[in-house]
Protein backbone atom coordinates (compact mmCIF):
# COMPACT_ATOMS: atom_id res chain seq x y z
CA UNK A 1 -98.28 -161.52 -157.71
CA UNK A 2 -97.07 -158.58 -159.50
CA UNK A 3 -95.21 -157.33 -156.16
CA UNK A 4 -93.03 -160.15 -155.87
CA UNK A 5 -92.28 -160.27 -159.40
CA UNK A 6 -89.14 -158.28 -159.14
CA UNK A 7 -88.21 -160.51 -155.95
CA UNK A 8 -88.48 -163.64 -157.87
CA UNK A 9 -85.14 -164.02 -158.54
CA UNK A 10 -83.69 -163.66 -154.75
CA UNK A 11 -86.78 -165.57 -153.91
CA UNK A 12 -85.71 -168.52 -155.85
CA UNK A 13 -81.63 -167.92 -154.64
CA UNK A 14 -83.74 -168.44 -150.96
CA UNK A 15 -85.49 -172.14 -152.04
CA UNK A 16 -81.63 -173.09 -153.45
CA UNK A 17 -80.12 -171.71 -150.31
CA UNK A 18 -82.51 -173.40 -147.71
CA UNK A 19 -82.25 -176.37 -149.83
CA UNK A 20 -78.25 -176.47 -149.21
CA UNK A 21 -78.64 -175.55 -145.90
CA UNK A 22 -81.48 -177.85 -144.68
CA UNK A 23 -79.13 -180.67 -143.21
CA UNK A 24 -77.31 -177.69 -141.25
CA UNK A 25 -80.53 -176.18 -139.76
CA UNK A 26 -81.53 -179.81 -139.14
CA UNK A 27 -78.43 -180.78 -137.33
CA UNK A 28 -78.20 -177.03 -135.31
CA UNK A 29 -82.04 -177.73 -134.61
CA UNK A 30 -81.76 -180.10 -132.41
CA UNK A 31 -79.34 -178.80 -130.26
CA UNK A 32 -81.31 -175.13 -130.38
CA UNK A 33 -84.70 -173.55 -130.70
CA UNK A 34 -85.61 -173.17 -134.42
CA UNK A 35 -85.40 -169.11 -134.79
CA UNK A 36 -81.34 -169.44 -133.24
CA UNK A 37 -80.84 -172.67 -135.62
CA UNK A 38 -82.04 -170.72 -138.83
CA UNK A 39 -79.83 -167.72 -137.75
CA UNK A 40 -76.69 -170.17 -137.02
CA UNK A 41 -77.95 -172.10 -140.29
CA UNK A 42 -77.76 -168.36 -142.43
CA UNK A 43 -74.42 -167.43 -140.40
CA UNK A 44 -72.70 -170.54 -141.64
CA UNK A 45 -74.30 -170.21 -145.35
CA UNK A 46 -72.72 -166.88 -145.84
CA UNK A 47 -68.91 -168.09 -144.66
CA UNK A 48 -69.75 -171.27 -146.49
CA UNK A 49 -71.16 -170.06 -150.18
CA UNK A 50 -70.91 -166.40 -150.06
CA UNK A 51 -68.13 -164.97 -148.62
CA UNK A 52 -65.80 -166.76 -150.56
CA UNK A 53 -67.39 -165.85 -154.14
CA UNK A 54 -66.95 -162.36 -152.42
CA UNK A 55 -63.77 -162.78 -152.17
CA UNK A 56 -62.43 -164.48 -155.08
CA UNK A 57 -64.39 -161.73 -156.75
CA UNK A 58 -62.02 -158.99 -154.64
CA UNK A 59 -59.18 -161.01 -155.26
CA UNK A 60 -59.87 -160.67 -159.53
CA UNK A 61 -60.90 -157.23 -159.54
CA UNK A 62 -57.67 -156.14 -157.42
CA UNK A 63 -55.37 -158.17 -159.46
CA UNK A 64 -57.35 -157.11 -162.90
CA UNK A 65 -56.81 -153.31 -160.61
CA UNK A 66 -52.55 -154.08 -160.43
CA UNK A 67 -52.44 -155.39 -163.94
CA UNK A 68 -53.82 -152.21 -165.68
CA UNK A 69 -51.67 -149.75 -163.26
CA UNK A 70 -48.20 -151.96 -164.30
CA UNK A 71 -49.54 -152.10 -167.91
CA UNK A 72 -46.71 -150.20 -170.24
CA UNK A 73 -47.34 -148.89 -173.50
CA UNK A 74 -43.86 -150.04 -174.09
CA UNK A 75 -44.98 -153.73 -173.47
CA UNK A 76 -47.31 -153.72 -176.51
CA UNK A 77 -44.67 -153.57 -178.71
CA UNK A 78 -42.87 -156.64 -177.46
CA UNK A 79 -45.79 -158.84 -177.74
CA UNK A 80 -45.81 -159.07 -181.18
CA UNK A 81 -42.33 -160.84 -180.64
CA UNK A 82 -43.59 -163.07 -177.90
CA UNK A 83 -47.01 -164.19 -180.15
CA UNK A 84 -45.08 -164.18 -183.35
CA UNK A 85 -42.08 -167.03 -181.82
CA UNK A 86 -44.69 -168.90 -179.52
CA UNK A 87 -47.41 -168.95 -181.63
CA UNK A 88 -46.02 -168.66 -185.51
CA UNK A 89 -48.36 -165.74 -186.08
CA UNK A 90 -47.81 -162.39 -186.89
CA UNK A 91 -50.09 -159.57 -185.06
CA UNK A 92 -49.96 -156.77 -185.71
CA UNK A 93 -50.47 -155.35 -181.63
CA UNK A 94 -50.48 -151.72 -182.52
CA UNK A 95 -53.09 -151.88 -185.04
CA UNK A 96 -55.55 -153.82 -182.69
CA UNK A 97 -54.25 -151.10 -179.74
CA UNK A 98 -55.99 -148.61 -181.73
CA UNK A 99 -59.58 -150.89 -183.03
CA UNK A 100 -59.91 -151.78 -179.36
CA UNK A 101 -58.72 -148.28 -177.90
CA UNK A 102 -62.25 -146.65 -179.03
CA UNK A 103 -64.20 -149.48 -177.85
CA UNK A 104 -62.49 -149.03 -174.25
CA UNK A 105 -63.61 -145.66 -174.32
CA UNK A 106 -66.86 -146.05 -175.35
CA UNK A 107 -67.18 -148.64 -172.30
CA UNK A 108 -65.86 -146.21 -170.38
CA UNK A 109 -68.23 -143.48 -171.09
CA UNK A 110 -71.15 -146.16 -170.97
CA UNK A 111 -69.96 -147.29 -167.28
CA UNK A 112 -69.62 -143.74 -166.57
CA UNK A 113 -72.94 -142.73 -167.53
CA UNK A 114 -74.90 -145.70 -165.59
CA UNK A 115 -73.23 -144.70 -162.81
CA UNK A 116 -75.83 -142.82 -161.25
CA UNK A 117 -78.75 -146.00 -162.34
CA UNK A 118 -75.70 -148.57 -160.79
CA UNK A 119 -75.91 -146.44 -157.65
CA UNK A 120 -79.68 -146.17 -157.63
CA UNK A 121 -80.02 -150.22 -158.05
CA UNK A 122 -77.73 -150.67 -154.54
CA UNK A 123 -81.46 -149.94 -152.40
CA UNK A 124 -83.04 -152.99 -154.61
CA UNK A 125 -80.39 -155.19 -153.95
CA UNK A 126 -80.30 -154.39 -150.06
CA UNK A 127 -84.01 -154.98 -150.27
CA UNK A 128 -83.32 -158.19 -152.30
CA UNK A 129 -81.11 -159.40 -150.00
CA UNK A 130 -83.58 -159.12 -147.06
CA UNK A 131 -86.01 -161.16 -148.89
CA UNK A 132 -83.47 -163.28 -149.24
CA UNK A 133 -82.83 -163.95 -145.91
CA UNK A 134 -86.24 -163.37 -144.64
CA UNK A 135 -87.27 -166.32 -147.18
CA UNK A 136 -83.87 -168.55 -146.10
CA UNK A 137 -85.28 -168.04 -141.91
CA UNK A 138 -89.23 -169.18 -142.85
């Protein structure tokens, strides 16, 4: 039990996944042996569920990406104009520049830091993902 402990998680993404994908596998069964249906049935899962979360997350992280490369310091300025007429409050933009300035750094050291424990958690989730899909198959 205690060695599929830290599997439980992509173990119970599997049950959710085979769940969905039960009336495809069903369907592609009858038309193929089981081990090419379950394939076809996992094939069709990831276009269907997985690659687009993929790439909706792509398309935030390069737009987040463009947003901080056109961000001007310049700009910060003319947002207290902009929140002051639309909103009838008056922020003060460079003051909170400066609060949250040291807790981007400080995030930025911290991200910097787990870097090498983010890139050491990559061979669990490869191995997560094969349980995954060795669960979805069965």
């Amino acid at each position: 039990m205690l060695i599929v402990l830290p599997f439980l998680t992509w173990i119970l993404i599997a049950v959710i996944l085979a769940y969905a994908l039960a009336p495809i596998n069903d369907r592609l069964s009858q038309r193929f042996r089981a081990g090419l249906s379950a394939g076809l049935s996992i094939l069709i899962g990831l276009f269907l569920i997985v690659l687009p979360i993929v790439l909706i997350l792509g398309v935030a992280a390069n737009q987040a990406r463009q947003l901080f490369a056109e961000f001007e310091p310049g700009d910060v300025s003319q947002l207290d104009d902009v929140i002051a007429e639309r909103f009838g409050i008056q922020v003060d933009i460079a003051a909170l520049q400066e609060s949250f300035s040291g807790v981007v750094r400080t995030g930025a050291r911290g991200l910097a830091s787990n870097l090498f424990s983010i890139i050491g958690g990559l061979p669990e989730i490869f191995i997560g993902v094969t349980v995954l899909f060795s669960c979805s198959v069965e």
